[in-house]
N, C-alpha and C. Protein backbone atom coordinates (compact mmCIF):
# COMPACT_ATOMS: atom_id res chain seq x y z
N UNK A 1 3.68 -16.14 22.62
CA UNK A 1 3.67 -14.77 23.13
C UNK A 1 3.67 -13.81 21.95
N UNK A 2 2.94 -12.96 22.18
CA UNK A 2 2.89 -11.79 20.79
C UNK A 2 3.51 -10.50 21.31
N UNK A 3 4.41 -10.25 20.20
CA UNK A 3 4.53 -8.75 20.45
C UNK A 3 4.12 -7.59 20.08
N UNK A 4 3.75 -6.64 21.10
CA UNK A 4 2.95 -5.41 20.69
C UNK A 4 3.76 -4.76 20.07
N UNK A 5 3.14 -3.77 19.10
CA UNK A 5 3.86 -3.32 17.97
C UNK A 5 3.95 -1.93 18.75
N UNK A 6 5.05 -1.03 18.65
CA UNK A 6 4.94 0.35 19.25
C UNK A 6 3.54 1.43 18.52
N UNK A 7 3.17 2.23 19.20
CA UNK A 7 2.32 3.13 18.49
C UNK A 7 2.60 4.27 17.84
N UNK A 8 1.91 5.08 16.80
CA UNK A 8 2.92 6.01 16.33
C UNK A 8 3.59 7.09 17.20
N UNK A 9 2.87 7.35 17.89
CA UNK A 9 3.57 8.82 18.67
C UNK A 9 4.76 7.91 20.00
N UNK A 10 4.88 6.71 20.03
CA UNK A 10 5.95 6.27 19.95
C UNK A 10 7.30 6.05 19.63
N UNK A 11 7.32 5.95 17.72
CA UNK A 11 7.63 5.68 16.68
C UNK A 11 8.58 7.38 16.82
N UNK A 12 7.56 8.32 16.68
CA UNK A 12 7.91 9.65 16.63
C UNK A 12 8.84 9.85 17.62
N UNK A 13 8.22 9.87 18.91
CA UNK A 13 9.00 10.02 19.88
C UNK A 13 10.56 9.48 19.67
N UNK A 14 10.71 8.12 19.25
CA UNK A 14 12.24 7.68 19.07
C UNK A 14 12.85 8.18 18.18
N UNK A 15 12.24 8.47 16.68
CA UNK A 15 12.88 9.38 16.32
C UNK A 15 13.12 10.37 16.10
N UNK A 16 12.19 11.01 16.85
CA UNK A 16 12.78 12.38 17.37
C UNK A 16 13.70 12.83 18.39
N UNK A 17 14.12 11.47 19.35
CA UNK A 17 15.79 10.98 20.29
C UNK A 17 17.05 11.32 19.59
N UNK A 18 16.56 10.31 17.93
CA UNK A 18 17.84 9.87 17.62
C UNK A 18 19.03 11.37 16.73
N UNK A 19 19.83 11.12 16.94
CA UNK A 19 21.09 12.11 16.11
C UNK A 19 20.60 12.50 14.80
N UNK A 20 20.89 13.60 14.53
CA UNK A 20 20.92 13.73 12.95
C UNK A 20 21.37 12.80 11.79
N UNK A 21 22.28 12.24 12.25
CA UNK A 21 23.00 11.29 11.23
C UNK A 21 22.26 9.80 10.98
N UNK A 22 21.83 9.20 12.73
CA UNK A 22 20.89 8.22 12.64
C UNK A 22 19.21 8.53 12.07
N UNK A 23 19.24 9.85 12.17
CA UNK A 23 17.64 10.23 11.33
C UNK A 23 17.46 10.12 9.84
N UNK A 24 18.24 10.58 9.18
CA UNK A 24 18.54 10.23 8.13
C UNK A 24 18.72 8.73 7.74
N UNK A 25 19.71 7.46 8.20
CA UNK A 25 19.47 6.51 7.91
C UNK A 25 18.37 5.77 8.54
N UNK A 26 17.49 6.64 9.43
CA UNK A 26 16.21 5.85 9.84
C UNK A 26 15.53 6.11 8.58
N UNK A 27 15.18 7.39 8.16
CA UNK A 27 14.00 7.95 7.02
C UNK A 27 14.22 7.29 5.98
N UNK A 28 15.51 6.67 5.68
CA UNK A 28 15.90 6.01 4.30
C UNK A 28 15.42 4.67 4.23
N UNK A 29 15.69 3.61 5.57
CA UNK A 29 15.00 2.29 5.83
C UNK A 29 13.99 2.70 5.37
N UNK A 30 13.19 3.63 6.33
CA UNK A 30 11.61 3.95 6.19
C UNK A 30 10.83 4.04 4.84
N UNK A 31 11.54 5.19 4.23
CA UNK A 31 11.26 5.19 2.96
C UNK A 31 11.17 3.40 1.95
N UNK A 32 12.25 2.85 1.83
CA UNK A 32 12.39 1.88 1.37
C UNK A 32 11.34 0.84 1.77
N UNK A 33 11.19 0.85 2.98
CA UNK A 33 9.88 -0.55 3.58
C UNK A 33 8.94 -0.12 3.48
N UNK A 34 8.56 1.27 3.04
CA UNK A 34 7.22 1.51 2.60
C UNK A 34 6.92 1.39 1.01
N UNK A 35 7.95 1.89 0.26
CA UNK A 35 7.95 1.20 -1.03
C UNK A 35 7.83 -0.09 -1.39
N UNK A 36 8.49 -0.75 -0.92
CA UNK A 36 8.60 -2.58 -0.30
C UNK A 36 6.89 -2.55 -0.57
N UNK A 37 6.44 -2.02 0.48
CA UNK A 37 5.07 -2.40 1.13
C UNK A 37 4.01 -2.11 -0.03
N UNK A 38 3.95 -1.10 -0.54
CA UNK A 38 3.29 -0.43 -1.68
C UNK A 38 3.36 -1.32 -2.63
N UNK A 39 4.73 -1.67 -3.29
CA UNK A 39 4.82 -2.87 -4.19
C UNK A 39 4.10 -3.87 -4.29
N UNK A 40 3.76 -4.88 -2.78
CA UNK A 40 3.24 -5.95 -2.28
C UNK A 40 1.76 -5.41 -2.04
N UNK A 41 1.36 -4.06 -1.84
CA UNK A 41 -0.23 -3.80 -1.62
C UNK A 41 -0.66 -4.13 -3.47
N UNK A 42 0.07 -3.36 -4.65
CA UNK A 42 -0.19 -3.32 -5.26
C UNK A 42 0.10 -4.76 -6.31
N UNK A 43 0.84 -5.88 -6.13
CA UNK A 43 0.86 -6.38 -6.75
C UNK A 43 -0.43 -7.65 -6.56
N UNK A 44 -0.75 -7.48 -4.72
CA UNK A 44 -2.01 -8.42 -4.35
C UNK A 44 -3.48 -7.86 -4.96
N UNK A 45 -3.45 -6.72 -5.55
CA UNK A 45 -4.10 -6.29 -6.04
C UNK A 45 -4.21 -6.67 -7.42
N UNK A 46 -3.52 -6.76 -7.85
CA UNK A 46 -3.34 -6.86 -9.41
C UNK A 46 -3.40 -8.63 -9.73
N UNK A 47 -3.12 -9.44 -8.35
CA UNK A 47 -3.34 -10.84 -8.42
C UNK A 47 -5.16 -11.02 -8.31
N UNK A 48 -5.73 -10.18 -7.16
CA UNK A 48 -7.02 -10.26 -7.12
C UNK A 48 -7.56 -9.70 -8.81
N UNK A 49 -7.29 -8.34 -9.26
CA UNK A 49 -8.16 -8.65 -10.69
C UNK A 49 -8.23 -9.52 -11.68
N UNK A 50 -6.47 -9.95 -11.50
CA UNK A 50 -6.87 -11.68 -12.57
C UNK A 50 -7.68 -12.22 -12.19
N UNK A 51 -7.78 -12.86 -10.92
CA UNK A 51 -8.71 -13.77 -10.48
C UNK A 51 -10.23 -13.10 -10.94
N UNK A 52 -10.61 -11.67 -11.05
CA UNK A 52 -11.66 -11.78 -10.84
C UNK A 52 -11.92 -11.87 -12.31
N UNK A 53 -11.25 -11.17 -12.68
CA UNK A 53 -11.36 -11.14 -15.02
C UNK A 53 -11.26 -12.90 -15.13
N UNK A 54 -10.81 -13.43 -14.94
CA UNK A 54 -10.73 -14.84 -15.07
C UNK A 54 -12.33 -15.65 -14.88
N UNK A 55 -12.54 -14.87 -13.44
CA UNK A 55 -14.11 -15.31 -13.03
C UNK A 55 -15.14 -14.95 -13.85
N UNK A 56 -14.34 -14.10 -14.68
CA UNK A 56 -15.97 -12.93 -15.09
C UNK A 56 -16.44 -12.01 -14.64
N UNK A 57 -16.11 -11.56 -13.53
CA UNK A 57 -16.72 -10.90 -12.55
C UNK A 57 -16.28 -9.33 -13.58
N UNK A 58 -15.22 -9.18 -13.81
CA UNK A 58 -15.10 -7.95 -14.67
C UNK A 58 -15.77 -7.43 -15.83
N UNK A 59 -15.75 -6.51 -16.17
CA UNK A 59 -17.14 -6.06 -17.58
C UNK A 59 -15.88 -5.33 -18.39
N UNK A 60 -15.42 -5.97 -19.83
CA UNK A 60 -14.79 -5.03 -20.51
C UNK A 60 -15.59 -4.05 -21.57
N UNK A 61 -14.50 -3.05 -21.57
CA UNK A 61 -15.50 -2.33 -22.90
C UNK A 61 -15.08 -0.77 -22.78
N UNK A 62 -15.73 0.47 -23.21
CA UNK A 62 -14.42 1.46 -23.95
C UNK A 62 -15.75 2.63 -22.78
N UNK A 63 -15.22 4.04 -23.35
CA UNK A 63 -16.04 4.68 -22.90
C UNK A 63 -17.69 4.98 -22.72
N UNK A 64 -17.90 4.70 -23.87
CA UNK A 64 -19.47 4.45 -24.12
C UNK A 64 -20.20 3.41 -23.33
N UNK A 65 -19.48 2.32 -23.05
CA UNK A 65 -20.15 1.32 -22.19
C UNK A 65 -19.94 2.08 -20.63
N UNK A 66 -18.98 2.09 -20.47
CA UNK A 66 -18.92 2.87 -18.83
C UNK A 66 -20.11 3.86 -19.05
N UNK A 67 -20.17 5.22 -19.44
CA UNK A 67 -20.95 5.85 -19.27
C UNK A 67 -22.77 5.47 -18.83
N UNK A 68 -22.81 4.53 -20.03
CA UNK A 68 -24.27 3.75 -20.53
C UNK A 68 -24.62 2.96 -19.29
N UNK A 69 -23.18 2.04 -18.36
CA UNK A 69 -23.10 1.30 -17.32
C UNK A 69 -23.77 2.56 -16.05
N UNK A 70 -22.88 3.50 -15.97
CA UNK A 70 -23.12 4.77 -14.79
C UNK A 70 -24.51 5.22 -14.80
N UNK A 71 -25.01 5.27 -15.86
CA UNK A 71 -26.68 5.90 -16.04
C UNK A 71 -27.49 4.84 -15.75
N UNK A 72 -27.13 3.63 -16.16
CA UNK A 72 -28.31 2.65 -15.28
C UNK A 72 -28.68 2.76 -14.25
């Protein structure tokens, strides 16, 4: 069985229910699991360019090559 995930104006809706005091320690989770999340977007990222510099697939080189690369 899967569970549906709430939608945002959901999300909103509840916390816009909750107390002042519980809003605040909602925004703070929030804050934090999106940092969490950011961390993990950016570190799968940074696993994919090894892989691809490893492959070759990457082109090193300084400004002059980018530029020279862009005008082709």
């Amino acid at each position: 069985m899967t569970m549906r995930s709430p939608d945002i104006n959901t999300v909103i809706e509840q916390f816009d229910a909750l107390p002042w005091a519980e809003k605040e320690v909602a925004a703070e989770i929030i804050r934090k699991a999106y940092a969490e999340a950011a961390r993990e977007v950016l570190a799968a990222r940074a696993k994919q360019a090894a892989r691809n510099l490893k492959a070759g697939k990457v082109k090193k080189g300084g400004l002059a090559e980018l530029r020279k690369d862009l005008d082709a």
